[in-house]
N, C-alpha and C. Protein backbone atom coordinates (compact mmCIF):
# COMPACT_ATOMS: atom_id res chain seq x y z
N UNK A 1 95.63 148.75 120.22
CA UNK A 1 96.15 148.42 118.92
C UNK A 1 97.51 147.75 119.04
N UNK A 2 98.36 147.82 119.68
CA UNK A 2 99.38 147.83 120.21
C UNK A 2 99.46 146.18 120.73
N UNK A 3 98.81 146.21 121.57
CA UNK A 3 98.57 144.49 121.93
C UNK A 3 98.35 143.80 121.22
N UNK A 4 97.28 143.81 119.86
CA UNK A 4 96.87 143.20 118.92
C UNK A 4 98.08 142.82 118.29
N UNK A 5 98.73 143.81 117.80
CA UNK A 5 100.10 143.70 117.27
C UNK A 5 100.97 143.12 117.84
N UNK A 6 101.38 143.14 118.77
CA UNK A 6 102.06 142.38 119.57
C UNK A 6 101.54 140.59 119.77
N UNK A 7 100.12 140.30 119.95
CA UNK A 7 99.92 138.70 120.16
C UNK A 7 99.78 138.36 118.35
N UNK A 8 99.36 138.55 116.96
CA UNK A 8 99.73 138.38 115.87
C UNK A 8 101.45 137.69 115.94
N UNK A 9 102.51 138.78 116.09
CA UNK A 9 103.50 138.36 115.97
C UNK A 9 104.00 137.38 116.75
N UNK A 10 103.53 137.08 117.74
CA UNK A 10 104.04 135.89 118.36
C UNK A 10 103.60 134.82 118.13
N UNK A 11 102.74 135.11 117.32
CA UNK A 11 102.19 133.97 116.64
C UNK A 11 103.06 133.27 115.61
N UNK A 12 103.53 134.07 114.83
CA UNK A 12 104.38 133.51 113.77
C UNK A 12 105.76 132.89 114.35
N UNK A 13 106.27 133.52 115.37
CA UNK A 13 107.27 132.38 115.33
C UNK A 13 108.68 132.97 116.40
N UNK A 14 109.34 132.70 116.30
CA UNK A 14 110.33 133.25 117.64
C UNK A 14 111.70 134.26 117.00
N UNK A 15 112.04 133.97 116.00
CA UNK A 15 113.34 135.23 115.40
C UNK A 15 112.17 136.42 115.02
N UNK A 16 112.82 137.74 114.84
CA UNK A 16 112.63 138.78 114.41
C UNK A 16 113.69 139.32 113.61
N UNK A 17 113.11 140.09 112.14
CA UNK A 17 113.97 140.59 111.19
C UNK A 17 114.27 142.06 111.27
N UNK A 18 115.25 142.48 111.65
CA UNK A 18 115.57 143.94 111.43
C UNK A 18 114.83 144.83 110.35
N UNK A 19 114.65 144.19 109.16
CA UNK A 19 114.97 144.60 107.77
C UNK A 19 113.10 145.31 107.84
N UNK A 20 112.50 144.25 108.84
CA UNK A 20 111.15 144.18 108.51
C UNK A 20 110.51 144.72 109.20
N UNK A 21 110.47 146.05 110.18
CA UNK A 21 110.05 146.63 110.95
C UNK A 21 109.94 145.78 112.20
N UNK A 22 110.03 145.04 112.80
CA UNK A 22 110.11 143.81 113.63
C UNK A 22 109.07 142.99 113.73
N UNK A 23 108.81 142.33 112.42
CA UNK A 23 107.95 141.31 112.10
C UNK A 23 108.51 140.14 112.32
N UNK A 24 107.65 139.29 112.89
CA UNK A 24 108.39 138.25 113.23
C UNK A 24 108.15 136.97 112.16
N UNK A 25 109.01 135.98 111.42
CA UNK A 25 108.74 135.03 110.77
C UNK A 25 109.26 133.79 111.07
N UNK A 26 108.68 132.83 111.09
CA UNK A 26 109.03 131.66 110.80
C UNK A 26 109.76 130.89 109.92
N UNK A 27 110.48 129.87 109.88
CA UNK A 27 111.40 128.98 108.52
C UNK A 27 110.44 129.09 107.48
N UNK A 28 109.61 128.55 108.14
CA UNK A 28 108.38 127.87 106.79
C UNK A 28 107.86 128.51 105.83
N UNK A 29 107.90 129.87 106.56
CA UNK A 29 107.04 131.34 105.60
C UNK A 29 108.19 131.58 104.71
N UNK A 30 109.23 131.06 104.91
CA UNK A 30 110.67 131.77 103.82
C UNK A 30 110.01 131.07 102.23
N UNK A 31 110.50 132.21 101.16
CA UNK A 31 110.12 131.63 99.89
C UNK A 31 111.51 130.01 99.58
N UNK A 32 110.57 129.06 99.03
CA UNK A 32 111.30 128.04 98.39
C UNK A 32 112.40 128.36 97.06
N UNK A 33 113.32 127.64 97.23
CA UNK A 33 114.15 127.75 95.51
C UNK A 33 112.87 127.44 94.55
N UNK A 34 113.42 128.17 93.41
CA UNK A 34 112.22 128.08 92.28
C UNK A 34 112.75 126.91 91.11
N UNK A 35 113.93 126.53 91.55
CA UNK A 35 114.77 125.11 90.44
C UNK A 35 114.12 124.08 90.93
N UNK A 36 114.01 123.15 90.38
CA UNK A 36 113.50 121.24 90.48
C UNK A 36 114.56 120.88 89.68
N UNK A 37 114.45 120.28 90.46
CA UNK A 37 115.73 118.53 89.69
C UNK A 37 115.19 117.98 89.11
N UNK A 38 113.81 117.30 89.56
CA UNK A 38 113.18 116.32 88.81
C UNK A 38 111.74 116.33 89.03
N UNK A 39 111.15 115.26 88.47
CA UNK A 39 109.58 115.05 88.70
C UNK A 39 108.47 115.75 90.45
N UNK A 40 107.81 115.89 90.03
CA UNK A 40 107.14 116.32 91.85
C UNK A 40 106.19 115.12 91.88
N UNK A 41 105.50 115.04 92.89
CA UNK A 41 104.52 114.26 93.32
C UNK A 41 103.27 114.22 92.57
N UNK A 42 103.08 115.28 91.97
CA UNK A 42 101.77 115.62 91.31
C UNK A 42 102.19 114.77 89.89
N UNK A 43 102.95 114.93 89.38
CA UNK A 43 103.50 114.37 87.91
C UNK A 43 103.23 112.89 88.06
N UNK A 44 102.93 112.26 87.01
CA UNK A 44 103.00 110.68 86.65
C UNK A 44 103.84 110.72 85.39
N UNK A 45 104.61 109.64 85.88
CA UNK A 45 105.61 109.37 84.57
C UNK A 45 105.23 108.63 83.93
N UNK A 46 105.04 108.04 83.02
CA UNK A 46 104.85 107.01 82.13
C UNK A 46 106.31 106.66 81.10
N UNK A 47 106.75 105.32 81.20
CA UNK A 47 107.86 104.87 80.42
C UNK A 47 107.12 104.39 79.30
N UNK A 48 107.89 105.16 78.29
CA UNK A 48 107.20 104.53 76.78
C UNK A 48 108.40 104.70 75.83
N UNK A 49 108.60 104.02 74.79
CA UNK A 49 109.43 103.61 73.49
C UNK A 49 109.15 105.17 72.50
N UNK A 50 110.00 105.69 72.40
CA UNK A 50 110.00 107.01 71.43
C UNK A 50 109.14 107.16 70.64
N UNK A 51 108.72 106.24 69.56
CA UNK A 51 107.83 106.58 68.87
C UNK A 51 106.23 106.64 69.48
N UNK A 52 105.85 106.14 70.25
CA UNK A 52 104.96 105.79 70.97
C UNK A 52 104.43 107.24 71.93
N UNK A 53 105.78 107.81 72.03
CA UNK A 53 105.69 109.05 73.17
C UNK A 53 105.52 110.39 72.28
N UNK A 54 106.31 110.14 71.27
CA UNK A 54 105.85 111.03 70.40
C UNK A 54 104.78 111.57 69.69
N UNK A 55 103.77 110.19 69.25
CA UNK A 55 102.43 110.49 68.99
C UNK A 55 101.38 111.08 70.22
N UNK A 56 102.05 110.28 71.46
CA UNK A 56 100.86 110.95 72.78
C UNK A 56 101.46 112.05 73.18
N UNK A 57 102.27 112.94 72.84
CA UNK A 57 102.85 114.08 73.32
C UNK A 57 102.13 114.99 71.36
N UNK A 58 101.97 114.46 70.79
CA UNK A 58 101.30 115.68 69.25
C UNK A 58 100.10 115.56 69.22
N UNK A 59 99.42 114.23 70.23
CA UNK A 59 97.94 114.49 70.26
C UNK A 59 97.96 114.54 72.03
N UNK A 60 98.66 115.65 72.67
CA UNK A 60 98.42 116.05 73.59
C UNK A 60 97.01 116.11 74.21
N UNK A 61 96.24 116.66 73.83
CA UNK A 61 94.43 117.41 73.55
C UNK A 61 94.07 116.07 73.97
N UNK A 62 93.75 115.10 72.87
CA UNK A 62 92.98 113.81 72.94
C UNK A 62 93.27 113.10 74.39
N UNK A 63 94.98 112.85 74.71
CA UNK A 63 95.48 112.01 75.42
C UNK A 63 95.13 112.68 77.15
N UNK A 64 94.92 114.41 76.99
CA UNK A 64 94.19 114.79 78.38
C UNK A 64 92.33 114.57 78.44
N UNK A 65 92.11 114.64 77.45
CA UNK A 65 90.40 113.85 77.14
C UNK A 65 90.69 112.43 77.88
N UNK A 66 91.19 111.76 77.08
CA UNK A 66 91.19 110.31 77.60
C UNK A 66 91.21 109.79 78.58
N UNK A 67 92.37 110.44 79.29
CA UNK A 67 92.57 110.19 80.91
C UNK A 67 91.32 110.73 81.52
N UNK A 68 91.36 111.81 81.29
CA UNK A 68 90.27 112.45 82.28
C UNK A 68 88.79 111.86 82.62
N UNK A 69 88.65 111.28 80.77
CA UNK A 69 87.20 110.58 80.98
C UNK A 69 87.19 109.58 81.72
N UNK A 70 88.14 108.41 81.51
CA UNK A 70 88.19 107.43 82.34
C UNK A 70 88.49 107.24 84.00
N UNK A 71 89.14 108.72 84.44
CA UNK A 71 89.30 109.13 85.61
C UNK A 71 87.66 109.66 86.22
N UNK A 72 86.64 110.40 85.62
CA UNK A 72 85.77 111.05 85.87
C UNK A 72 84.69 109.38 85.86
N UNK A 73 84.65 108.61 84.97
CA UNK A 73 83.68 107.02 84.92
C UNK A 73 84.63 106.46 86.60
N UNK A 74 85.93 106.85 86.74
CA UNK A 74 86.04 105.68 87.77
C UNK A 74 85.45 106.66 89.16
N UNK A 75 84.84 107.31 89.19
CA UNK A 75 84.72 108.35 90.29
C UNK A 75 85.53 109.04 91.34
N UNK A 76 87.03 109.18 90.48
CA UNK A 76 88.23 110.02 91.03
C UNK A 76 87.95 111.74 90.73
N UNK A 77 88.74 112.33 91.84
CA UNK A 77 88.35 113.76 91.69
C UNK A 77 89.96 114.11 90.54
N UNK A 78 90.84 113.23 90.47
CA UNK A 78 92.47 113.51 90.26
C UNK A 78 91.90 113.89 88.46
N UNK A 79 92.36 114.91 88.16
CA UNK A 79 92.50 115.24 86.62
C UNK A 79 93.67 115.42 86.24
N UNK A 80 93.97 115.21 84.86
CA UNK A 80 95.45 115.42 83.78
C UNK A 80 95.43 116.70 83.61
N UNK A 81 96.02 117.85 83.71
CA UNK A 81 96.14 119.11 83.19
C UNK A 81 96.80 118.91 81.76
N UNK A 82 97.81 118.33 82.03
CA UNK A 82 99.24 118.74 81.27
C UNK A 82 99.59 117.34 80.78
N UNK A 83 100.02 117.42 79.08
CA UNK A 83 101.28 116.33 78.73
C UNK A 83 102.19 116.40 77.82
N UNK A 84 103.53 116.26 78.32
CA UNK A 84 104.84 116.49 77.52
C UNK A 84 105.48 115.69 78.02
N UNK A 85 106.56 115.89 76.84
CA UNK A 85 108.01 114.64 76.95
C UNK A 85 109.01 115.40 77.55
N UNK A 86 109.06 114.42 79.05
CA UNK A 86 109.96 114.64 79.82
C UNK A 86 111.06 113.71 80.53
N UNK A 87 112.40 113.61 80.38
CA UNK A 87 113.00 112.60 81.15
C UNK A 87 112.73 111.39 80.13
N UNK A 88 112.78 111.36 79.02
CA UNK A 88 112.88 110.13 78.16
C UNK A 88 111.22 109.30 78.86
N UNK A 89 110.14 109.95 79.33
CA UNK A 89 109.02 109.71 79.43
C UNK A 89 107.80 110.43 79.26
N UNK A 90 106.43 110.01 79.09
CA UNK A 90 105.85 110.95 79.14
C UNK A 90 105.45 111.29 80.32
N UNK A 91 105.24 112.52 80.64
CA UNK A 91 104.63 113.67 82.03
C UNK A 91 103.51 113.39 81.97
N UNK A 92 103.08 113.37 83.20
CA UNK A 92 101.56 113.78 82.89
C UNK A 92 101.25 114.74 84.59
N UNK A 93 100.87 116.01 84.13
CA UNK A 93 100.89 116.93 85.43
C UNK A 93 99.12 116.65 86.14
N UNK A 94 99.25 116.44 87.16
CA UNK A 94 97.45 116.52 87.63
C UNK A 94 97.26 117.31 88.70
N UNK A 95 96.43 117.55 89.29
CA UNK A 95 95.35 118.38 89.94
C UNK A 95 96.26 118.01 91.38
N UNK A 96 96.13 116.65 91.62
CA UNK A 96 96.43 116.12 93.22
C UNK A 96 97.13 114.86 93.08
N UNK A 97 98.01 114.24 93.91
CA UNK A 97 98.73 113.14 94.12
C UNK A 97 97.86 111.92 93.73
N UNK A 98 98.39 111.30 92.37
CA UNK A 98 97.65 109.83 92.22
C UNK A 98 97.96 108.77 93.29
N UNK A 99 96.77 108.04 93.35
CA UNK A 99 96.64 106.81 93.89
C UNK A 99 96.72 105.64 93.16
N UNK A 100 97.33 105.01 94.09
CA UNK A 100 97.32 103.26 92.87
C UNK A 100 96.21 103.35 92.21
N UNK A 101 95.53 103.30 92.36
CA UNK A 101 93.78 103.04 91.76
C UNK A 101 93.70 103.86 89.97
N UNK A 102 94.34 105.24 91.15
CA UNK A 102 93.99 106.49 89.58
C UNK A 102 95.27 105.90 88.89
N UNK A 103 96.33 105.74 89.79
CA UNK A 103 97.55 105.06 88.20
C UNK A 103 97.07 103.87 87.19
N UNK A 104 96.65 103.21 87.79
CA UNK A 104 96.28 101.98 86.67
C UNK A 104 94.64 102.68 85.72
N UNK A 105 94.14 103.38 86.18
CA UNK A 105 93.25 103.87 85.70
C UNK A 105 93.96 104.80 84.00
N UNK A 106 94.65 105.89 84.91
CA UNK A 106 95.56 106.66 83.84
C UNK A 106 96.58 105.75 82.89
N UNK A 107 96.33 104.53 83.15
CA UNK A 107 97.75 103.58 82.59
C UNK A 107 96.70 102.65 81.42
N UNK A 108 95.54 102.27 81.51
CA UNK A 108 94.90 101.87 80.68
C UNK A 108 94.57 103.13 79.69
């Protein structure tokens, strides 16, 4: 049992924590800050004129229909979850990192 335990932890990585019975961790396993500055990768921004952003942010519902259908006809797996006014634009949160292809898709 003992050995088992022993090749596990060396697996993870080369410091050991006091705190943690002597588990050993890696940088990577540390939790991230939970603040953002700004947009992530998953988000598409769209620049639009206030009034314009305003109506596609109160018919939220329709405007994730829309995308999605035309994303699902172009045979992309990328879906819209989410849309709100963010950054003097609209957000649009998805599933996975758009591609040129799915942006002009989501942009018509």
């Amino acid at each position: 049992m003992k050995k088992v335990l022993a090749i596990q932890q060396s697996s993870f990585g080369a410091s050991t924590s006091p705190n943690r019975g002597g588990a050993v961790y890696s940088g990577t396993s540390r939790a991230s800050k939970m603040t953002m500055h700004g947009p992530t990768r998953r988000q598409v921004l769209i620049p639009l004129d206030t009034p314009t952003a305003e109506v596609v942010v109160t018919n939220a519902a329709t405007t994730v229909e829309s995308c999605n259908k035309g994303l699902v006809e172009a045979h992309s797996k990328l879906r819209v979850e989410s849309v709100c006014k963010a950054w003097d634009r609209i957000s649009m949160s998805t599933n996975f990192i758009a591609s040129a292809t799915e942006l002009e898709v989501i942009k018509q």
